[in-house]
N, C-alpha and C. Protein backbone atom coordinates (compact mmCIF):
# COMPACT_ATOMS: atom_id res chain seq x y z
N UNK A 1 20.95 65.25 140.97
CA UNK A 1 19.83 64.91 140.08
C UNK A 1 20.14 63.59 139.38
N UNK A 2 19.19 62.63 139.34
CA UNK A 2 19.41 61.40 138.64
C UNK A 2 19.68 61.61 136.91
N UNK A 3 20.08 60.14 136.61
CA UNK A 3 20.09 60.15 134.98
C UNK A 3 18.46 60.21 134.43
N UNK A 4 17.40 59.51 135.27
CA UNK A 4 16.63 59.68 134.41
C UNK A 4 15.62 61.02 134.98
N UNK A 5 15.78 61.39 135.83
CA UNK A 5 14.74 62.36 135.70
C UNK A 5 15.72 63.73 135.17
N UNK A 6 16.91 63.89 135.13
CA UNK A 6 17.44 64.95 134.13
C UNK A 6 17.20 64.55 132.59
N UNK A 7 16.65 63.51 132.43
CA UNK A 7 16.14 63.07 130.91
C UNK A 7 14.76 63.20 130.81
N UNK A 8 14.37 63.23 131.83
CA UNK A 8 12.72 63.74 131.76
C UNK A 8 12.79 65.65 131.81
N UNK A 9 13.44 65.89 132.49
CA UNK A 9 13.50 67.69 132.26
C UNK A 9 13.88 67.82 130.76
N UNK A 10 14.74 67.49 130.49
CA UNK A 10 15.19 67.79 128.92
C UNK A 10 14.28 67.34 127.88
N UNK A 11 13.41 66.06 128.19
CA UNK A 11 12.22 65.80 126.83
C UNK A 11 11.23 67.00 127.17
N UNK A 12 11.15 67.43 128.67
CA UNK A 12 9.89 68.08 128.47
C UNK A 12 9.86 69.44 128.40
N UNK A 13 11.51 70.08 128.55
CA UNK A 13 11.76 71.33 128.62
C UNK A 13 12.23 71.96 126.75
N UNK A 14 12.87 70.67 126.44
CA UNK A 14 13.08 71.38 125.29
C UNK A 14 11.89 71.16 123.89
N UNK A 15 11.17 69.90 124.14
CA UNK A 15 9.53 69.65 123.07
C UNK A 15 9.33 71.04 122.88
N UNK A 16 9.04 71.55 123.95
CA UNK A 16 8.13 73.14 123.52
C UNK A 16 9.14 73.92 122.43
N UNK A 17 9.95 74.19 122.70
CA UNK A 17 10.91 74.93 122.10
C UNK A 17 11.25 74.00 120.31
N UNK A 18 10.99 73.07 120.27
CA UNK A 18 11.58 72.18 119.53
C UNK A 18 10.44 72.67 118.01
N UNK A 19 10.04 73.25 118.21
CA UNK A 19 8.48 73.27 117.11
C UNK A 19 9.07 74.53 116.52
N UNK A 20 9.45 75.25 117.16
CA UNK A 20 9.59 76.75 116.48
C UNK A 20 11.03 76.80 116.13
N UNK A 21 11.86 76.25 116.77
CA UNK A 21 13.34 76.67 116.72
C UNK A 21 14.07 75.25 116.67
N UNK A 22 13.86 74.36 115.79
CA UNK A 22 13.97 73.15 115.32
C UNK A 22 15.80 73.02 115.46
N UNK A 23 16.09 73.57 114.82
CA UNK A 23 17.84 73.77 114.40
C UNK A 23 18.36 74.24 115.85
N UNK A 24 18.27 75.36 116.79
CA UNK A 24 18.48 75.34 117.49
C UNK A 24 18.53 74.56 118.87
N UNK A 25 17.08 74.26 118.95
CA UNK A 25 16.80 73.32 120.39
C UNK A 25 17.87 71.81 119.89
N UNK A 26 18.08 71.41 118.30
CA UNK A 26 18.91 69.99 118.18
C UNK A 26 20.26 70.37 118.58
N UNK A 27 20.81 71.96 118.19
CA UNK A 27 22.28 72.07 118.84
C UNK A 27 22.41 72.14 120.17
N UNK A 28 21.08 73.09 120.85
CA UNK A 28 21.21 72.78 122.46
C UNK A 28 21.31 71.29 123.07
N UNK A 29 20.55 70.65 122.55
CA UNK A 29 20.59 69.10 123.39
C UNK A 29 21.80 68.73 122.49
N UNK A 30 22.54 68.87 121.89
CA UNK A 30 23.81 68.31 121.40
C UNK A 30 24.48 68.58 122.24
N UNK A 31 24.80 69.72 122.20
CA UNK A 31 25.48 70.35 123.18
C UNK A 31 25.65 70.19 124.98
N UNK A 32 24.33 69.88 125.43
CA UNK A 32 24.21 69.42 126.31
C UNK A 32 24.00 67.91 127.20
N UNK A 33 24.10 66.95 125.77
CA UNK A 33 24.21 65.22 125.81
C UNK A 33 25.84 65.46 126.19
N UNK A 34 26.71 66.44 125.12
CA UNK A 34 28.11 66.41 125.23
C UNK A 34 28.78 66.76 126.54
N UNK A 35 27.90 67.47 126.95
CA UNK A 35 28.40 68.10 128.78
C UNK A 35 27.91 67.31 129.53
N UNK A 36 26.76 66.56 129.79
CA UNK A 36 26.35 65.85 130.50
C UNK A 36 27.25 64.89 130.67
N UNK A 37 27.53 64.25 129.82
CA UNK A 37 28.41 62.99 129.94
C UNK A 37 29.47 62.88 130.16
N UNK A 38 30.38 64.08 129.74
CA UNK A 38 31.56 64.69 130.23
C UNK A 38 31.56 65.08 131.62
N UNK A 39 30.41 65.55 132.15
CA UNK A 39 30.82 65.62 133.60
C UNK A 39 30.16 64.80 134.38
N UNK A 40 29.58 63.71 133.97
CA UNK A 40 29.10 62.38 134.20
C UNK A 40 30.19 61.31 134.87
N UNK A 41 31.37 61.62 132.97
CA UNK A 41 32.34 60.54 133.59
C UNK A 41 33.59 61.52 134.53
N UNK A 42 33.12 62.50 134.96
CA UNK A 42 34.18 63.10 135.79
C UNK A 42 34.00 62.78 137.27
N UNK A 43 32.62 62.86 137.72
CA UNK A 43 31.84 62.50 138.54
C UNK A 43 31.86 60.96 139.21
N UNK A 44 31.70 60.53 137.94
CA UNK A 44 31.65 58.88 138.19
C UNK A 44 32.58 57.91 137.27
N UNK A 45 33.51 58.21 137.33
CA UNK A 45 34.52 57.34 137.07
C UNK A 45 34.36 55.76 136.52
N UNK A 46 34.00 55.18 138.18
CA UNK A 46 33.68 53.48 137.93
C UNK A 46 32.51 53.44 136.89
N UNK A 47 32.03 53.98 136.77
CA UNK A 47 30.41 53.99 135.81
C UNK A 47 30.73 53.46 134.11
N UNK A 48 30.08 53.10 133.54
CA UNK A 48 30.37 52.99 132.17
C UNK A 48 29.81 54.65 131.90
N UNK A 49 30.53 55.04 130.04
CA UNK A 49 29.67 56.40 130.14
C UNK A 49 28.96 56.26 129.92
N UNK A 50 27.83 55.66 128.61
CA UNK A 50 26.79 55.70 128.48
C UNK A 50 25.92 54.18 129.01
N UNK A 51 24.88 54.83 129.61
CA UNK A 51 23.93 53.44 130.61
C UNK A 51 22.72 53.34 130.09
């Protein structure tokens, strides 16, 4: 899966959720910017981490 359309699942998967469960959906995408990129730069090495 690319960088940007796994950034398009995540704006549009977690918005919904984001209205009711405010505190939560910000620790999920914390949580999951932190894994992403971690196994981003595991993946891709030569890459800068953030692009």
């Amino acid at each position: 899966m690319s960088l940007s359309s796994w950034r398009a699942a995540k704006r549009t998967g977690w918005q919904k959720s984001a209205r009711s469960h405010s505190s939560v959906s910000r620790t999920l995408r914390m949580v999951a910017d932190v894994f992403f990129y971690a196994l981003k730069s595991v993946l891709y090495p030569l890459q800068p981490l953030y692009d």
